[in-house]
N, C-alpha and C. Protein backbone atom coordinates (compact mmCIF):
# COMPACT_ATOMS: atom_id res chain seq x y z
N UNK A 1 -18.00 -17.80 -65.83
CA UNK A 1 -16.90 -16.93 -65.48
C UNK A 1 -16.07 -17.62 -64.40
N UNK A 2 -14.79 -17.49 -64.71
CA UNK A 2 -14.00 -18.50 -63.64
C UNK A 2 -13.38 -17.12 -62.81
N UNK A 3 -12.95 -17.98 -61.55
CA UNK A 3 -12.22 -17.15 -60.70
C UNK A 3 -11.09 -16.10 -60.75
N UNK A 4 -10.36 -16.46 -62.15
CA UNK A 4 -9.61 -15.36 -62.64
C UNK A 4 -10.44 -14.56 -63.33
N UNK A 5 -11.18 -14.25 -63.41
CA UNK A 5 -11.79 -13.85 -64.85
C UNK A 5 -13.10 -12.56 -63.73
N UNK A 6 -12.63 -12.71 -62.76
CA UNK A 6 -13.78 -11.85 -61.67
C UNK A 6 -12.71 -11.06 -61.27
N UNK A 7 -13.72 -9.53 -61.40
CA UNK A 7 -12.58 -8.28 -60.86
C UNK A 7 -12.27 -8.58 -59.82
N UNK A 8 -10.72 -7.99 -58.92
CA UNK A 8 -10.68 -7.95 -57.90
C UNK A 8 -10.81 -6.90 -57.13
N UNK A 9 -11.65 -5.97 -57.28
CA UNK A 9 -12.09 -4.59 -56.84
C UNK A 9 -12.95 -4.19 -58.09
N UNK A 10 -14.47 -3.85 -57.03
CA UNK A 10 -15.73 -3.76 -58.04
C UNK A 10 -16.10 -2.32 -57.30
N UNK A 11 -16.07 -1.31 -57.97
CA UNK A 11 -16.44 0.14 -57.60
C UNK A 11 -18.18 0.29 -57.82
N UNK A 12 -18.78 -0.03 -56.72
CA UNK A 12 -20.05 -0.09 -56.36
C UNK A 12 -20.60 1.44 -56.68
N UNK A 13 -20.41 2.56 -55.60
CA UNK A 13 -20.33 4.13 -55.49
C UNK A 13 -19.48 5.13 -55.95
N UNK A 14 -19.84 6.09 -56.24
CA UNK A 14 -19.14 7.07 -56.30
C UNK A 14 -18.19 7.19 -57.86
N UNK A 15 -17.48 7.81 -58.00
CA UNK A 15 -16.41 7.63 -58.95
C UNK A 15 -14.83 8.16 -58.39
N UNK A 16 -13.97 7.26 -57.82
CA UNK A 16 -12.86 7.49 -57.29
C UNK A 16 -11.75 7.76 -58.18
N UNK A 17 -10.64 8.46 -58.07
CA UNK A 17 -9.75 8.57 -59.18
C UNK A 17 -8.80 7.71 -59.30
N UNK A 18 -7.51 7.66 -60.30
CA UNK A 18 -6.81 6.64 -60.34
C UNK A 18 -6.19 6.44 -59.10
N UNK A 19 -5.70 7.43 -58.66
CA UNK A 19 -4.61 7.54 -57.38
C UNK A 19 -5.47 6.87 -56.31
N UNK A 20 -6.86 7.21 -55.95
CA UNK A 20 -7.77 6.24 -54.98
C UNK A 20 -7.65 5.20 -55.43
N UNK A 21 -7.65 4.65 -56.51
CA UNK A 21 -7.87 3.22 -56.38
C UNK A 21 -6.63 2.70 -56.64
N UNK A 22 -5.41 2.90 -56.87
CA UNK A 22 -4.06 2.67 -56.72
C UNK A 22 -3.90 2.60 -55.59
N UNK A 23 -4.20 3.14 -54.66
CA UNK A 23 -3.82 3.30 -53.06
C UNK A 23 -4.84 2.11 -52.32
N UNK A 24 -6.22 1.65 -53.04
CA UNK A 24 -6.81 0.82 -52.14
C UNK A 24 -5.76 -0.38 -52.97
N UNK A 25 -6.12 -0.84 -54.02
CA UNK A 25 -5.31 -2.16 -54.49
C UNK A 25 -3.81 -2.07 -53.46
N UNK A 26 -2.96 -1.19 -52.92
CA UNK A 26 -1.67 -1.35 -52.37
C UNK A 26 -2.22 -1.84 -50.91
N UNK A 27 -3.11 -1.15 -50.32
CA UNK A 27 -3.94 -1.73 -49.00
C UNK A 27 -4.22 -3.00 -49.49
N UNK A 28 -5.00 -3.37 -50.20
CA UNK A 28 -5.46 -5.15 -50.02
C UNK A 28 -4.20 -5.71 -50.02
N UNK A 29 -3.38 -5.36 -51.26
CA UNK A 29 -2.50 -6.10 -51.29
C UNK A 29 -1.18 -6.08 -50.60
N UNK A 30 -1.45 -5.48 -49.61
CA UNK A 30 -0.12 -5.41 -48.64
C UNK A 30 -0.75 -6.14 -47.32
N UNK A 31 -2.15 -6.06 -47.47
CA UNK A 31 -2.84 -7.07 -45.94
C UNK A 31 -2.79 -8.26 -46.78
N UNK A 32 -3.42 -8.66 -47.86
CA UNK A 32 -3.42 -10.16 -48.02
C UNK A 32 -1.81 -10.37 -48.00
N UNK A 33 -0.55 -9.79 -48.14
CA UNK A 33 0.82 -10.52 -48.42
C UNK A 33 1.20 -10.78 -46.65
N UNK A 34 0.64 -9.73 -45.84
CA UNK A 34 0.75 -10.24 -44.46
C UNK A 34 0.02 -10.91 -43.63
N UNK A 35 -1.20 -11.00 -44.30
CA UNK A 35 -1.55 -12.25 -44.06
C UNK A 35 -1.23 -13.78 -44.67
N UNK A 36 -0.96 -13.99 -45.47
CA UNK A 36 -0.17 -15.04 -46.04
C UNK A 36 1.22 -15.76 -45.42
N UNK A 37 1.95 -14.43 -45.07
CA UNK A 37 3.67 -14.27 -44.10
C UNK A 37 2.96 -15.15 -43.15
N UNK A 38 1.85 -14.44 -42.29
CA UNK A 38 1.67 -15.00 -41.04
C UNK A 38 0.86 -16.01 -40.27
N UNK A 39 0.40 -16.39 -41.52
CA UNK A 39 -0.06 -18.10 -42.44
C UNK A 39 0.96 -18.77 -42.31
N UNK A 40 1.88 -18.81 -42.58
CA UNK A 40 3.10 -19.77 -43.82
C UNK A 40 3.84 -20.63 -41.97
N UNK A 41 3.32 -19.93 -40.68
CA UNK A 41 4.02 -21.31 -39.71
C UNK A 41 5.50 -20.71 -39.73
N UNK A 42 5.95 -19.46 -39.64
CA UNK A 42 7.09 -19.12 -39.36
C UNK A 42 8.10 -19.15 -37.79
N UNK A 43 7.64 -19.68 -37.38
CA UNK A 43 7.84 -20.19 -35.91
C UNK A 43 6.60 -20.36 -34.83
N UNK A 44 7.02 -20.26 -33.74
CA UNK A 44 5.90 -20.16 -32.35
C UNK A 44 5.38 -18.89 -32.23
N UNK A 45 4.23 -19.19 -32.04
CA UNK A 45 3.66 -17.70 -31.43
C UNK A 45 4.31 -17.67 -30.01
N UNK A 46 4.29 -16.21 -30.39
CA UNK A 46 5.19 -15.19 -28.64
C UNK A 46 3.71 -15.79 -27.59
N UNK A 47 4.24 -16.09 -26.28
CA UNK A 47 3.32 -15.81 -25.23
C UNK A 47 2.73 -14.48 -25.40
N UNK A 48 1.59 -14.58 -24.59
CA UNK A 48 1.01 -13.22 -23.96
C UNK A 48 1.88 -12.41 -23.02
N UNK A 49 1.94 -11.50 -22.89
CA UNK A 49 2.57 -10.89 -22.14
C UNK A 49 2.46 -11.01 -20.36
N UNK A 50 1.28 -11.73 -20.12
CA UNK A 50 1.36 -11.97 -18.69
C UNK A 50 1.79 -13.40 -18.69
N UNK A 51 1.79 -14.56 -19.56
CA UNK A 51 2.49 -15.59 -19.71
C UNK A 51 4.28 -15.39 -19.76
N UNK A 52 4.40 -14.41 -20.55
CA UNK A 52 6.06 -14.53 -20.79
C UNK A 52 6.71 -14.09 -19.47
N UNK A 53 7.57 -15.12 -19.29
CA UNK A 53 8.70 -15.28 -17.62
C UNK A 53 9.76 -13.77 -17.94
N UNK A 54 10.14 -13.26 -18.91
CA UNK A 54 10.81 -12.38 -19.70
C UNK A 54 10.93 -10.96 -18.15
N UNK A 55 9.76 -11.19 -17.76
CA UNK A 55 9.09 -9.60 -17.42
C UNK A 55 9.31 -10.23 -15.95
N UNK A 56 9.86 -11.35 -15.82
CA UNK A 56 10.59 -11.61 -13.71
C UNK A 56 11.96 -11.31 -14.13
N UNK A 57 12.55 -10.57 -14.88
CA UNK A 57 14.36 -10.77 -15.23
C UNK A 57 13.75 -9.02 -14.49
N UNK A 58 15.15 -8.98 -14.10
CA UNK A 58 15.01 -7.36 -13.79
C UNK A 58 16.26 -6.62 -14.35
N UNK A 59 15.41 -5.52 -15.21
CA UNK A 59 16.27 -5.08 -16.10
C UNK A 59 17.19 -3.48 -15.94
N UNK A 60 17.62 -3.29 -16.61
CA UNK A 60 18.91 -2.16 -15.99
C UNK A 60 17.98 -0.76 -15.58
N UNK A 61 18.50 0.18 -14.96
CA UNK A 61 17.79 1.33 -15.24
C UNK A 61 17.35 1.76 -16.37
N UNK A 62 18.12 1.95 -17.27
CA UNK A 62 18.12 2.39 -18.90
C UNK A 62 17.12 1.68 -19.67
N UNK A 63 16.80 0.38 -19.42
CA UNK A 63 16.32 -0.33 -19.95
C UNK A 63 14.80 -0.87 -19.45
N UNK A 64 14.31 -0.32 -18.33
CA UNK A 64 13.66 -0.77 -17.54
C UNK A 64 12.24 -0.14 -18.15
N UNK A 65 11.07 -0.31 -17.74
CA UNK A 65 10.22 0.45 -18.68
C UNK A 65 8.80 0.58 -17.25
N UNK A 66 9.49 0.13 -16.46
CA UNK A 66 8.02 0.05 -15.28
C UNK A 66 8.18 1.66 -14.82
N UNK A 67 7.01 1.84 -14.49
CA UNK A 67 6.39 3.32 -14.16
C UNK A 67 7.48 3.49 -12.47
N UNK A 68 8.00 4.65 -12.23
CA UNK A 68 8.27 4.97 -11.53
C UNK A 68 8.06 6.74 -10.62
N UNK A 69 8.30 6.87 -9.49
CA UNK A 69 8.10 8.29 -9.22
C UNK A 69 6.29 8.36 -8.43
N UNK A 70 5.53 9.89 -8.24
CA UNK A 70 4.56 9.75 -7.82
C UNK A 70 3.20 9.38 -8.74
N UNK A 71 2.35 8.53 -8.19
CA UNK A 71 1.42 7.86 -9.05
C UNK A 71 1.40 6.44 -9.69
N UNK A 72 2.85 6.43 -9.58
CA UNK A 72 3.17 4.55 -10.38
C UNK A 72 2.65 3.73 -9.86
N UNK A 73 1.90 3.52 -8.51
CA UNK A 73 1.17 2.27 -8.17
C UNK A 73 -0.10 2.60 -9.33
N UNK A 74 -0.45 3.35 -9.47
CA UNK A 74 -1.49 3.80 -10.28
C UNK A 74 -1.14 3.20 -12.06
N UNK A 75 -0.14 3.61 -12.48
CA UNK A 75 0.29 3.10 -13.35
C UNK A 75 0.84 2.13 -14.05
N UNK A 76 0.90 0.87 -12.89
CA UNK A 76 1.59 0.07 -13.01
C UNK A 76 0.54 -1.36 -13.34
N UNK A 77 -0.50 -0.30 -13.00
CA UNK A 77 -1.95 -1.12 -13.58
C UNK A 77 -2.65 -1.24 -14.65
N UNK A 78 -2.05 -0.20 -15.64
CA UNK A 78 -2.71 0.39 -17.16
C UNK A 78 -1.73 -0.43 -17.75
N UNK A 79 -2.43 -0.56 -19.29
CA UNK A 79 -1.72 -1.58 -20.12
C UNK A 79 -0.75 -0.74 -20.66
N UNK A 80 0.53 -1.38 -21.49
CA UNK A 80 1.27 -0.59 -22.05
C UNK A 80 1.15 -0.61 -23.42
């Protein structure tokens, strides 16, 4: 038996209906197509977020996203 020729979803348990197993085949096959995308070397990976210089620019009020008001030293410590 060659590699095409092997199911690609083998229903071990249970008996699931069409719509279950329509919905898992769209799951595999929407993780293997993003995993593949993010295979394929589409540029640089982003820094980490404590690496990226991005977060010394200081940004408008509107735009700003750091914790402010009572408690923000507190908050300014939790991840976002």
């Amino acid at each position: 038996m060659t590699d095409a020729d092997k199911p690609f979803v083998q229903i071990v348990r249970g008996e699931p209906g069409p719509a279950e197993i329509a919905a898992l085949v769209a799951v595999l096959t929407r993780r293997a197509r993003t995993a593949a995308a993010a295979g394929g070397g589409g540029g640089p990976a982003r820094p980490s977020r404590w690496a990226d210089r991005t977060r010394l620019v200081r940004a408008t009020s509107a735009g700003d996203l750091r914790p402010r008001g009572p408690g923000a030293w507190r908050a300014s410590a939790l991840p976002r």
